[in-house]
C-alpha atoms as a PDB file:
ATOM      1  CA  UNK A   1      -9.978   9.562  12.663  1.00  0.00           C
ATOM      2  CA  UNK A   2      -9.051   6.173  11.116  1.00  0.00           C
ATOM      3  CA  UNK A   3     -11.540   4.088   9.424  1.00  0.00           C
ATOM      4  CA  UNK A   4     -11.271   0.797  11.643  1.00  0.00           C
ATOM      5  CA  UNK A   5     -13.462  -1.070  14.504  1.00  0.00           C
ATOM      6  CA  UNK A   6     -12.426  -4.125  17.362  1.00  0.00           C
ATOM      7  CA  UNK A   7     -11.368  -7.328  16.333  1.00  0.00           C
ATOM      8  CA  UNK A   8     -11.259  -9.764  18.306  1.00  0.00           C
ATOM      9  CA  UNK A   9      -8.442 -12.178  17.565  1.00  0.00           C
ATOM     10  CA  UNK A  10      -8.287 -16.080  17.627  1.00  0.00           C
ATOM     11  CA  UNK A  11      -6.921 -15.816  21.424  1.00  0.00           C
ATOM     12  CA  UNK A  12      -9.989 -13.545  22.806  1.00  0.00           C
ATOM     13  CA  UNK A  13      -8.213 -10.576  22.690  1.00  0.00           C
ATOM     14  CA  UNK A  14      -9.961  -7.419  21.344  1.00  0.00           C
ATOM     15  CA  UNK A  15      -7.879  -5.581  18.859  1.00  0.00           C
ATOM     16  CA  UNK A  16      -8.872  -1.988  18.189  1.00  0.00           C
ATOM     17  CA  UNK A  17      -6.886  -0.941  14.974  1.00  0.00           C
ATOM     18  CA  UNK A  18      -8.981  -2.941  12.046  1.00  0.00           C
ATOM     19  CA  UNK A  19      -8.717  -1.115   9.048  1.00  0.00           C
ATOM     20  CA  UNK A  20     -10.843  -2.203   5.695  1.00  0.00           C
ATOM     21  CA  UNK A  21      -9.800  -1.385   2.417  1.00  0.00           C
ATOM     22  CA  UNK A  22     -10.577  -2.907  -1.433  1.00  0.00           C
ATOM     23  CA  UNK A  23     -10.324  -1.851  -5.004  1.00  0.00           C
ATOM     24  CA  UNK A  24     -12.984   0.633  -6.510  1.00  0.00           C
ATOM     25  CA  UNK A  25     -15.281  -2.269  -7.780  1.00  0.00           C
ATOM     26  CA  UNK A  26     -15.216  -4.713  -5.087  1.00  0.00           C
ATOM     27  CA  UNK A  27     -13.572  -7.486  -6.679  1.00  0.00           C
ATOM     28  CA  UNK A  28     -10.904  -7.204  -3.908  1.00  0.00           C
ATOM     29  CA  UNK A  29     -11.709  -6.373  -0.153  1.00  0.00           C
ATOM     30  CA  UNK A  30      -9.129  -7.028   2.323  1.00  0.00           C
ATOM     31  CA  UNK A  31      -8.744  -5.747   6.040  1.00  0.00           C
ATOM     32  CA  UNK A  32      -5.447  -5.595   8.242  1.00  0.00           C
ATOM     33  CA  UNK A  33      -5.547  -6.575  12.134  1.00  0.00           C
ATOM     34  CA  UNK A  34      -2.601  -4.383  13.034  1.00  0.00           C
ATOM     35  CA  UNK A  35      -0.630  -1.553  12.524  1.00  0.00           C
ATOM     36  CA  UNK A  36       0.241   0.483   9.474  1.00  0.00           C
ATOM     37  CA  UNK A  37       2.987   1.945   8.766  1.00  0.00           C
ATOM     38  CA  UNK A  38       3.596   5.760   7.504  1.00  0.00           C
ATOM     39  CA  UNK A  39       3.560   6.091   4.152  1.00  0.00           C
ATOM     40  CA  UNK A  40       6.358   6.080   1.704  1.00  0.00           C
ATOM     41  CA  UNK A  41       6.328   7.763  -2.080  1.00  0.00           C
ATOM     42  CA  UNK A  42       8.064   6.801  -4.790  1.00  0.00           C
ATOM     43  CA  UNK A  43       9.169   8.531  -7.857  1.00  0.00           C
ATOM     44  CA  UNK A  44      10.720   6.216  -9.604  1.00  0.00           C
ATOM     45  CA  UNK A  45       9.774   5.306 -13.232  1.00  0.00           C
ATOM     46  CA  UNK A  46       8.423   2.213 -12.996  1.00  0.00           C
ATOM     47  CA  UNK A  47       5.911   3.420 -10.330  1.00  0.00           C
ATOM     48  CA  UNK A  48       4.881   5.745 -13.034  1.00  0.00           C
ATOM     49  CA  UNK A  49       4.742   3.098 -15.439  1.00  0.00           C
ATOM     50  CA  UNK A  50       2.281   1.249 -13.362  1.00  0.00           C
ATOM     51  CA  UNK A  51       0.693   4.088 -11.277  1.00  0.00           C
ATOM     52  CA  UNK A  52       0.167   7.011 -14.017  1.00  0.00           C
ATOM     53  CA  UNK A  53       1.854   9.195 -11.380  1.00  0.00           C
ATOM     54  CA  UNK A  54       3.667   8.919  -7.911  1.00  0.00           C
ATOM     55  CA  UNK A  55       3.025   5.728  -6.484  1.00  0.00           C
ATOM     56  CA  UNK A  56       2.250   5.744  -2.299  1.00  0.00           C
ATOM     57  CA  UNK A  57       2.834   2.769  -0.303  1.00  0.00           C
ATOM     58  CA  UNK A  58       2.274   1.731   3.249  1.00  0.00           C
ATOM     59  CA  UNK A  59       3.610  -1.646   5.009  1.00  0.00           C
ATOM     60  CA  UNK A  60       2.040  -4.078   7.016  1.00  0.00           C
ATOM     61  CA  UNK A  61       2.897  -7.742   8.403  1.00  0.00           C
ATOM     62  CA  UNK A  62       1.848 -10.069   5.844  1.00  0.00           C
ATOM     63  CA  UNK A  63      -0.090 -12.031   8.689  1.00  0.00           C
ATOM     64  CA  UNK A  64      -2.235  -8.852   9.803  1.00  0.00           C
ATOM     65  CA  UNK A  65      -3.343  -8.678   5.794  1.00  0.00           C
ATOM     66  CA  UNK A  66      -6.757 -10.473   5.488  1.00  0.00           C
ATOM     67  CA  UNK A  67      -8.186 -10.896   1.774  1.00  0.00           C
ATOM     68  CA  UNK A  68     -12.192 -10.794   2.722  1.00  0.00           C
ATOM     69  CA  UNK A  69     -12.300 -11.117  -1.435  1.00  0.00           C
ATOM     70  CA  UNK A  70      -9.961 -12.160  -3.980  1.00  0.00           C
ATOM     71  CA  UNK A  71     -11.731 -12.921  -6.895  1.00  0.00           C
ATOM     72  CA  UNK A  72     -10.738  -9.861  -8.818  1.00  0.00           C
ATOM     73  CA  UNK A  73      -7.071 -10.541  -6.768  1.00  0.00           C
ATOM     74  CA  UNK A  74      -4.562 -10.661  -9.751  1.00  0.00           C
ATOM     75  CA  UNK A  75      -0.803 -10.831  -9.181  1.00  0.00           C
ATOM     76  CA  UNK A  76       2.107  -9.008 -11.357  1.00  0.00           C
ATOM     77  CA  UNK A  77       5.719 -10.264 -11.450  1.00  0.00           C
ATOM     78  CA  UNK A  78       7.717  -7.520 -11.378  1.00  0.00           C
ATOM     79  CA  UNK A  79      11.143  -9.010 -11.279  1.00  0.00           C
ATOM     80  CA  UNK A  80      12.784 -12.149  -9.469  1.00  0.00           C
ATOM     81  CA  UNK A  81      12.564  -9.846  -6.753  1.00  0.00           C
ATOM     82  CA  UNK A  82       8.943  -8.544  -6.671  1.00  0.00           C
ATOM     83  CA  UNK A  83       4.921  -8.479  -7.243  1.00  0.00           C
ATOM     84  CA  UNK A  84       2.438  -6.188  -8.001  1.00  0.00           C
ATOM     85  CA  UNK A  85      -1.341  -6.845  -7.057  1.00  0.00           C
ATOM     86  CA  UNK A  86      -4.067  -5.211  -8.658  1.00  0.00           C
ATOM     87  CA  UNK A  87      -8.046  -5.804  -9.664  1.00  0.00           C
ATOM     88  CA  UNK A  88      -8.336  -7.586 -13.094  1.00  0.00           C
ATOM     89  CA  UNK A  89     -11.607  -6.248 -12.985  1.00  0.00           C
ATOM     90  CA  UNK A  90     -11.376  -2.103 -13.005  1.00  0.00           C
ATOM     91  CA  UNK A  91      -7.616  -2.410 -12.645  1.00  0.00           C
ATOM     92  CA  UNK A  92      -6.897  -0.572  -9.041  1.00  0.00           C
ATOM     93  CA  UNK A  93      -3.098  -1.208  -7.747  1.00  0.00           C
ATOM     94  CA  UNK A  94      -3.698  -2.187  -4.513  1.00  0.00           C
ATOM     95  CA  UNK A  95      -0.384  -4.453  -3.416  1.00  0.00           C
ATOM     96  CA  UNK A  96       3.770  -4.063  -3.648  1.00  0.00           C
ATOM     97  CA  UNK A  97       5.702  -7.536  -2.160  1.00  0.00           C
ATOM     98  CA  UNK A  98       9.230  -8.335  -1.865  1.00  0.00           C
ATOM     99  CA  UNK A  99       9.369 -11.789  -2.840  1.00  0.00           C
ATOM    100  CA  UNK A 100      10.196 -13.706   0.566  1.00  0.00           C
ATOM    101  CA  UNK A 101       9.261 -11.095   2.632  1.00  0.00           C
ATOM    102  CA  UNK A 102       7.595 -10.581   5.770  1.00  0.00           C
ATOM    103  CA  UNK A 103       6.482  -7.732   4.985  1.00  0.00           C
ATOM    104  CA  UNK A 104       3.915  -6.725   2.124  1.00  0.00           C
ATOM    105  CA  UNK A 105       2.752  -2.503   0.990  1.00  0.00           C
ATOM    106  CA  UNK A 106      -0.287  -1.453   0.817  1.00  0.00           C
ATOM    107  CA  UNK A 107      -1.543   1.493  -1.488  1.00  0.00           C
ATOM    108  CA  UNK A 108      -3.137   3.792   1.147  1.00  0.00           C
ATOM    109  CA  UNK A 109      -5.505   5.235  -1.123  1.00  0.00           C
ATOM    110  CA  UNK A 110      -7.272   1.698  -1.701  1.00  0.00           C
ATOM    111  CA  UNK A 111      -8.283   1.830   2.336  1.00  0.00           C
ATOM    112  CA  UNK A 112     -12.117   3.132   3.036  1.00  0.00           C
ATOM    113  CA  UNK A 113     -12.165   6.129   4.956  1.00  0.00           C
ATOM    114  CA  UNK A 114      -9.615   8.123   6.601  1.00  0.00           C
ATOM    115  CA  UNK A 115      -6.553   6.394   7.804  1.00  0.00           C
ATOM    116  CA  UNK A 116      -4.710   8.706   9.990  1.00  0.00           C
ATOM    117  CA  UNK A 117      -1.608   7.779   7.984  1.00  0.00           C
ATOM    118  CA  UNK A 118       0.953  10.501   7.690  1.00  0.00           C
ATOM    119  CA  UNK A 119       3.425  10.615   5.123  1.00  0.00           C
ATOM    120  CA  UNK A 120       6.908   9.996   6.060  1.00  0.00           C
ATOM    121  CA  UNK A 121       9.115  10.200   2.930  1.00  0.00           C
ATOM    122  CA  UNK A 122       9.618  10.647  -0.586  1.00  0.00           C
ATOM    123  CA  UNK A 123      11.766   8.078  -2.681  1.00  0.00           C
ATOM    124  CA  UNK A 124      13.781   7.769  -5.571  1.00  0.00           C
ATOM    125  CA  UNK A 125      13.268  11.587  -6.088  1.00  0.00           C
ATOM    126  CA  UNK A 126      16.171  11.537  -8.910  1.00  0.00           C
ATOM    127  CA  UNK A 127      13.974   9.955 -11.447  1.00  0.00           C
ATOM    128  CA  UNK A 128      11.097  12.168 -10.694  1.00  0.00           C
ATOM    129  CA  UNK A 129       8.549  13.288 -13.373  1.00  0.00           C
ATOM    130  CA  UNK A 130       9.774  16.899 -14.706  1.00  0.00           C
ATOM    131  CA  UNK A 131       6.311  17.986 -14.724  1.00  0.00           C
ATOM    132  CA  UNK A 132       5.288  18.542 -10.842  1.00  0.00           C
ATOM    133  CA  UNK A 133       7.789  19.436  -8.140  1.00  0.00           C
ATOM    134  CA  UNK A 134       8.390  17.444  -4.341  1.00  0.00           C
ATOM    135  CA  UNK A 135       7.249  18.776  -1.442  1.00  0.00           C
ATOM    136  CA  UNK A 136       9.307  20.739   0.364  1.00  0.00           C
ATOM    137  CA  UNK A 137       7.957  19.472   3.921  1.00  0.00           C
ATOM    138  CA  UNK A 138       8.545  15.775   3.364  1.00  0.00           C
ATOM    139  CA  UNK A 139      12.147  14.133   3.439  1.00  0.00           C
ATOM    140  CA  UNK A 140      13.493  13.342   0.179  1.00  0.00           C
ATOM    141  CA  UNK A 141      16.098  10.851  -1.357  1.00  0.00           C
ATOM    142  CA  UNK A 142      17.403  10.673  -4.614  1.00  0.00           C
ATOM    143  CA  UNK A 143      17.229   6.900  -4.197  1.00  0.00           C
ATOM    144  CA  UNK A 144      15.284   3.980  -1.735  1.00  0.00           C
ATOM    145  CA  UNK A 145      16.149   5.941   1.479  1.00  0.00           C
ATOM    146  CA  UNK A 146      18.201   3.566   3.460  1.00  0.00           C
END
């Protein structure tokens, strides 16, 4: 069962899926009024740059992302194309943008409790680390899936 409770939104209407989520010291505690999507991994080497290890991310509408606390909230520019967000304070990855985008990932393993996220696929499996192997059971692509 999902870790969320009823919000009710500025219009009176009482929206069951809140989930709450934050770093592991606190520093950053956000909640998102909506849905989230499955989750996608990625393989690729800068996720294991940043990560340590297979990265997981799961979407959400950049207006259903609430920031309850930001004052550990540090951002990462990636490239001209993207940014990182992660706790300057005990250094969780919590956030993947697209710059411009409506869209903004999650890192599912930052939310409190269960989720009832499933995973849906593995990404940029050609660059994968040569020291664990993909599951079997999740769809895999050698590059971003599309």
């Amino acid at each position: 069962m999902p870790d969320t409770d009823q919000h009710v939104t500025e219009s009176g209407v009482v929206d069951e899926t809140c989930h709450h989520g934050g770093c592991h010291c606190g520093a950053v505690r956000y909640e998102v009024r909506g849905n989230i999507e499955d989750v996608d991994l990625c393989h690729c080497h800068l996720c294991a740059k940043l990560h340590g290890h297979v990265s997981a991310y799961a979407n959400v509408d950049k207006d259903e992302l609430h920031l309850r606390n930001e004052s550990g909230l540090r951002w990462y520019r990636l490239s001209e194309k993207t940014d990182r967000g992660f706790c300057k304070e005990c250094g969780s990855a919590l956030f993947w943008r697209a710059v411009r985008s409506r869209r903004i990932a999650i890192t599912p393993g930052t939310l409190d409790g269960p989720s009832g996220l499933k995973t849906k696929s593995q990404i940029f499996c050609a660059f994968k680390g040569d020291y664990y192997p993909l599951d079997p059971a999740i769809p895999a692509f050698d590059h971003d899936g599309e």
